[in-house]
N, C-alpha and C. Protein backbone atom coordinates (compact mmCIF):
# COMPACT_ATOMS: atom_id res chain seq x y z
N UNK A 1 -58.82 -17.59 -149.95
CA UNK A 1 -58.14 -18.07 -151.14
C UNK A 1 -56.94 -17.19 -151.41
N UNK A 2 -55.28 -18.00 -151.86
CA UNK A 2 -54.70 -17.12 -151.85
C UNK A 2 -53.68 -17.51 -153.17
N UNK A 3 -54.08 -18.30 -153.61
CA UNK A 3 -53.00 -18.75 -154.42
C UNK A 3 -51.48 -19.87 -154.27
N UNK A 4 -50.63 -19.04 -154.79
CA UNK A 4 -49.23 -19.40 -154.43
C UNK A 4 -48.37 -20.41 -155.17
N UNK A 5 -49.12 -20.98 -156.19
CA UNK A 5 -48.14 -21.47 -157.34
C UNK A 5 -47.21 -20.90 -158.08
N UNK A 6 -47.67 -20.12 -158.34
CA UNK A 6 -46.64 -18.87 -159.34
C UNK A 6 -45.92 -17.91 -158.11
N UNK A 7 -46.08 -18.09 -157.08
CA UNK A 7 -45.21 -17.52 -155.67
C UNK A 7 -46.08 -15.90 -155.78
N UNK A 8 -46.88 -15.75 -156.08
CA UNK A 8 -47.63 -14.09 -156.23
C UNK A 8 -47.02 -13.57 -157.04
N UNK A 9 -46.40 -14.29 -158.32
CA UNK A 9 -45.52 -12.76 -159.37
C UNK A 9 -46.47 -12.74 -160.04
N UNK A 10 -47.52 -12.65 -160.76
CA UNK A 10 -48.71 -12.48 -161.52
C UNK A 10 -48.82 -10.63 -161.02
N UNK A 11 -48.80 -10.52 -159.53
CA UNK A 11 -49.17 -9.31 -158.88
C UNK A 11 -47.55 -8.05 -159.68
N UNK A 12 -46.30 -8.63 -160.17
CA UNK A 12 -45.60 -7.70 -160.31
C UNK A 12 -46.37 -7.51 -162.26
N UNK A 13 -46.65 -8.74 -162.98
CA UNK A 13 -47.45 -7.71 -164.05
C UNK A 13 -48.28 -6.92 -163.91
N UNK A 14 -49.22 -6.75 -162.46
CA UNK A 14 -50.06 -5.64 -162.37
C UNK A 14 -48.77 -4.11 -162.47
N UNK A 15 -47.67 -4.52 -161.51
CA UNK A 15 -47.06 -3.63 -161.17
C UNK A 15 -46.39 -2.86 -162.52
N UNK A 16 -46.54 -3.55 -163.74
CA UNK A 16 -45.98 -2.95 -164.71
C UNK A 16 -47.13 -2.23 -165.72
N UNK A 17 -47.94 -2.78 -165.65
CA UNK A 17 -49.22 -1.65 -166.14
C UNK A 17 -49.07 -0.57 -165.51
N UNK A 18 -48.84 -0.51 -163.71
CA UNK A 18 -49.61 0.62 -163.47
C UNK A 18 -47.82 1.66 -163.65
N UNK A 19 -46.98 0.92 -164.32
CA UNK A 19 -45.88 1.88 -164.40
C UNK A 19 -46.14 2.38 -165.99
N UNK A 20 -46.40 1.35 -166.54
CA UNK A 20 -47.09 1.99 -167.72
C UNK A 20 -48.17 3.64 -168.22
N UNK A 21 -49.17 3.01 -166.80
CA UNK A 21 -49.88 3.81 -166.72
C UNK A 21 -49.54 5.45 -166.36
N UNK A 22 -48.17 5.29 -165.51
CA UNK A 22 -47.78 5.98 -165.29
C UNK A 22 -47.14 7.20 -166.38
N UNK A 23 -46.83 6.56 -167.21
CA UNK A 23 -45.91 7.09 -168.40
C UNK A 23 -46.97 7.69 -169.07
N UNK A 24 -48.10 6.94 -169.31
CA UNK A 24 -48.89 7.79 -170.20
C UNK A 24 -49.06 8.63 -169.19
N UNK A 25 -49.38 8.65 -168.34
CA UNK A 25 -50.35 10.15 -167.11
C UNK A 25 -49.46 11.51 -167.39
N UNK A 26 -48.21 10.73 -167.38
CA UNK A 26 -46.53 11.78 -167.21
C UNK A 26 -46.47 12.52 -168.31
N UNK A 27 -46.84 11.74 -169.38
CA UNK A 27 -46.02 12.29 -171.00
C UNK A 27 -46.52 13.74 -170.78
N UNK A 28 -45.26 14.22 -171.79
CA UNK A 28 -44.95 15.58 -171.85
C UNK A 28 -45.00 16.62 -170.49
N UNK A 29 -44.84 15.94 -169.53
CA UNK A 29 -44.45 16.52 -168.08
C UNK A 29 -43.53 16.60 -167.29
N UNK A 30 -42.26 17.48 -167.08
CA UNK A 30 -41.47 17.45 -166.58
C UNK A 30 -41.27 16.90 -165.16
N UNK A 31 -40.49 15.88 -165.21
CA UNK A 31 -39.87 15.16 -163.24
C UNK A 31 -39.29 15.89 -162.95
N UNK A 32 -38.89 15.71 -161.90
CA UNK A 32 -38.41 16.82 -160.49
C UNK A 32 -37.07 16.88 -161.13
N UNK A 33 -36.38 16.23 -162.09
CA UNK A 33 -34.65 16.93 -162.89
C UNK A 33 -35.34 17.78 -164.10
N UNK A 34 -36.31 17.96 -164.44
CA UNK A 34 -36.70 18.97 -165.62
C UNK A 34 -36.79 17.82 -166.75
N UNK A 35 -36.88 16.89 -166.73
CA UNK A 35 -36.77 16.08 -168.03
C UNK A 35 -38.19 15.39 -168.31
N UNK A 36 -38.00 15.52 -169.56
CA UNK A 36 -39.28 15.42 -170.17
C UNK A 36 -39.59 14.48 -171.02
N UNK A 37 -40.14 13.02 -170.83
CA UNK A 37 -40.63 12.12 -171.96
C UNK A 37 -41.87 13.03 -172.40
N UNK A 38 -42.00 12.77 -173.93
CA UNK A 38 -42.69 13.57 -174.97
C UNK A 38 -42.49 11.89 -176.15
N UNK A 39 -43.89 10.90 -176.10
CA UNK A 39 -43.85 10.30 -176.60
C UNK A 39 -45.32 10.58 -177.32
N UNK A 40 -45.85 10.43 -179.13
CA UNK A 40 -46.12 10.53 -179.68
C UNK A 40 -47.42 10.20 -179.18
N UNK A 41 -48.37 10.36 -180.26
CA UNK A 41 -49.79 10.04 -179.41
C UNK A 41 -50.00 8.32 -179.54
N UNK A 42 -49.14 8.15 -180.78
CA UNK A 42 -49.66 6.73 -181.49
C UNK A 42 -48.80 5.56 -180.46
N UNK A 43 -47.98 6.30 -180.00
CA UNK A 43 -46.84 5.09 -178.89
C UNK A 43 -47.70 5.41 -177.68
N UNK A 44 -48.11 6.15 -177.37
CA UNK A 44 -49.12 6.31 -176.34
C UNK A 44 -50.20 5.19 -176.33
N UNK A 45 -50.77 5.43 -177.30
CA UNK A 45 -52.26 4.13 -177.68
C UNK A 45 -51.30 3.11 -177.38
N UNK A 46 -50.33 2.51 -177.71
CA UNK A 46 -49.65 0.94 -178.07
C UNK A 46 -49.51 1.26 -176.36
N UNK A 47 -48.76 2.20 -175.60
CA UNK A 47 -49.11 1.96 -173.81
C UNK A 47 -50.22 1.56 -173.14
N UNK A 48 -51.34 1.99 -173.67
CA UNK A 48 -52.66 1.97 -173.25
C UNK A 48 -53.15 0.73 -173.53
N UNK A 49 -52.52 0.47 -174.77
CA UNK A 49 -52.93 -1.33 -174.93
C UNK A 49 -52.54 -2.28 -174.36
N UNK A 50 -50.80 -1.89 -174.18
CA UNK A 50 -50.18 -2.93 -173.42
C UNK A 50 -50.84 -2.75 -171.81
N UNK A 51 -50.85 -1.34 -171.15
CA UNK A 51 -51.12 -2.07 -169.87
C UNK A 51 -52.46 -2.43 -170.30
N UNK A 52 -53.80 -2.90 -171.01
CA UNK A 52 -54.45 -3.25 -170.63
C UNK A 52 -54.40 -4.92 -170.65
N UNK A 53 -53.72 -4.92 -171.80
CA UNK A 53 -53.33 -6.21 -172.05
C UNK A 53 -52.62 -7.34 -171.06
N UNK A 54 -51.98 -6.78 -170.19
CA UNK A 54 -51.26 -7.01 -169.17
C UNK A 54 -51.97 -6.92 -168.05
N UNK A 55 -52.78 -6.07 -167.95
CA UNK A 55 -53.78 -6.80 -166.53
C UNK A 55 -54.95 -7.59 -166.94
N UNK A 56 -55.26 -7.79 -168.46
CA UNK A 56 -55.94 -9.12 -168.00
C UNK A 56 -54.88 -10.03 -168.18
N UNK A 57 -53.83 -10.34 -168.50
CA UNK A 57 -52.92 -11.42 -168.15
C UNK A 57 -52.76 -11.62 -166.94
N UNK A 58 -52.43 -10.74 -166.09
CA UNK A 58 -52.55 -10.81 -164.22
C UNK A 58 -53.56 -11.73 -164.22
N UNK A 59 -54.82 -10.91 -164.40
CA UNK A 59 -56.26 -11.52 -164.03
C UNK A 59 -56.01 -13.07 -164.27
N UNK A 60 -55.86 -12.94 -165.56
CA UNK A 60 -55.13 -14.99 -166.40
C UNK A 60 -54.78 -15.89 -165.03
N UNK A 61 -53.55 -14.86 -164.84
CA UNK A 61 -52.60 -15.80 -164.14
C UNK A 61 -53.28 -16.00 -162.83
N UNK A 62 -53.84 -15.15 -161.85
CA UNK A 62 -54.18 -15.66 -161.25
C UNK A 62 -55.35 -16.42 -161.04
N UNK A 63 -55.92 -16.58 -161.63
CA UNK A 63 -57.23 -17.48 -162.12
C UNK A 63 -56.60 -18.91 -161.76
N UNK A 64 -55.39 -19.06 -162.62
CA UNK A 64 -54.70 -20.49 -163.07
C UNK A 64 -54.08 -20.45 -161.93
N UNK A 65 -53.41 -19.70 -161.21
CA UNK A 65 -52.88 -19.81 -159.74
C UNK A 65 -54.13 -20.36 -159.09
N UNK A 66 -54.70 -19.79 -158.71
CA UNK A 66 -55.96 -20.44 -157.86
C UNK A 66 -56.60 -21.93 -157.86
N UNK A 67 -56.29 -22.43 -159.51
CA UNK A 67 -57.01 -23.51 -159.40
C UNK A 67 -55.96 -24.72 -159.13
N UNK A 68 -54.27 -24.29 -159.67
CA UNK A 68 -53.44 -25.18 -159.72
C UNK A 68 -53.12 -25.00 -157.96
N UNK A 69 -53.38 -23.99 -157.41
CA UNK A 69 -53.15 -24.14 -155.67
C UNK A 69 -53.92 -25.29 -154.99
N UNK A 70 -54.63 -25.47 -156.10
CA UNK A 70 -56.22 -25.88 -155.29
C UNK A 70 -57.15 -25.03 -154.13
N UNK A 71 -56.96 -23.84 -154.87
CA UNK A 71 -57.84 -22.64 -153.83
C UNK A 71 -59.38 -22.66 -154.69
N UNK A 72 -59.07 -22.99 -156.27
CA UNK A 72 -60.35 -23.49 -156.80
C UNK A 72 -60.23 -24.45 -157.28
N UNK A 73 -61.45 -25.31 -158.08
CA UNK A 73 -61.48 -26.13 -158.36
C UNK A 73 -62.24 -25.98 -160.32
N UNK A 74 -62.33 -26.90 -161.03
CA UNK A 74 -62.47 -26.13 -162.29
C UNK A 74 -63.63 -25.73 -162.49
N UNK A 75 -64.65 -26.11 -162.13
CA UNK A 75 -65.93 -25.48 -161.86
C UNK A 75 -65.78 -24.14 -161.53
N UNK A 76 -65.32 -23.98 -160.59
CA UNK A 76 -65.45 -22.64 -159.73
C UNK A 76 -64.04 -21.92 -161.20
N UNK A 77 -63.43 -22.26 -161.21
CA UNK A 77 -62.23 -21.65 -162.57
C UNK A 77 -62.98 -20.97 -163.51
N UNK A 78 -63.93 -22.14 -164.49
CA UNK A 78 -64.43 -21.88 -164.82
C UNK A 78 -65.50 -20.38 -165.23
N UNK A 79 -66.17 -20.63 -163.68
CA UNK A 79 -67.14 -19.58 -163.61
C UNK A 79 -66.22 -18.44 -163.22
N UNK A 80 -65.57 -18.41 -162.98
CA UNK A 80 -64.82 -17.21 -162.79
C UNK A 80 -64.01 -16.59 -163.90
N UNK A 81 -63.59 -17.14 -164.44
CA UNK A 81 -63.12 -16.48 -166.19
C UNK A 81 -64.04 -16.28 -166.40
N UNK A 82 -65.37 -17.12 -166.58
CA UNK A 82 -66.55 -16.08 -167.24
C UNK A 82 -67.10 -14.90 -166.60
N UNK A 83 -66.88 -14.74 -165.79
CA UNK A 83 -67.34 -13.63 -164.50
C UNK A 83 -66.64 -12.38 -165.11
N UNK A 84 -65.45 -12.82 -164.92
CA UNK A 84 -63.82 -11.74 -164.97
C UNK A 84 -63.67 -11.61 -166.53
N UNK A 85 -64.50 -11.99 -167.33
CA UNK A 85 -64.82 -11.84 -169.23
C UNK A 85 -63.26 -11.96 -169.24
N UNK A 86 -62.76 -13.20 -169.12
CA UNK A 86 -61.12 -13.45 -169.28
C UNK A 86 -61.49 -14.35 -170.90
């Protein structure tokens, strides 16, 4: 099963969580020029929400990729959002 309605961009919102994720890991840590994001704890939480929020939207999308490919069918859709607690 592979999808391919949405052409696989569902996979670049993963890619922005885990840049998300990134930022929180980073905060208050200097990159290789010495510069330093230093973002608050409370904009931190609103990161932590968004990427989570954003990979179950991935998860979403490809769910709905799968069934509009016809890689599933709504039965199988179905049980799989409930599986994936989408």
């Amino acid at each position: 099963m592979s999808g391919g309605y949405f052409d696989h961009e569902q996979f670049r919102i993963e890619e922005i969580a885990s840049r998300i994720d990134w930022l929180v890991e980073s905060n208050d840590t200097p990159d290789s020029y010495g510069f330093v994001r230093s973002y608050p704890s409370d904009v931190i939480e609103k990161f932590k929400q968004t990427s989570s929020i954003l990979r179950m939207g991935a998860k979403m999308a490809c769910r709905i990729d799968w069934l509009a490919s016809g890689d599933d069918g709504v039965e199988s859709f179905r049980k799989r959002w409930v599986e994936e607690k989408l």
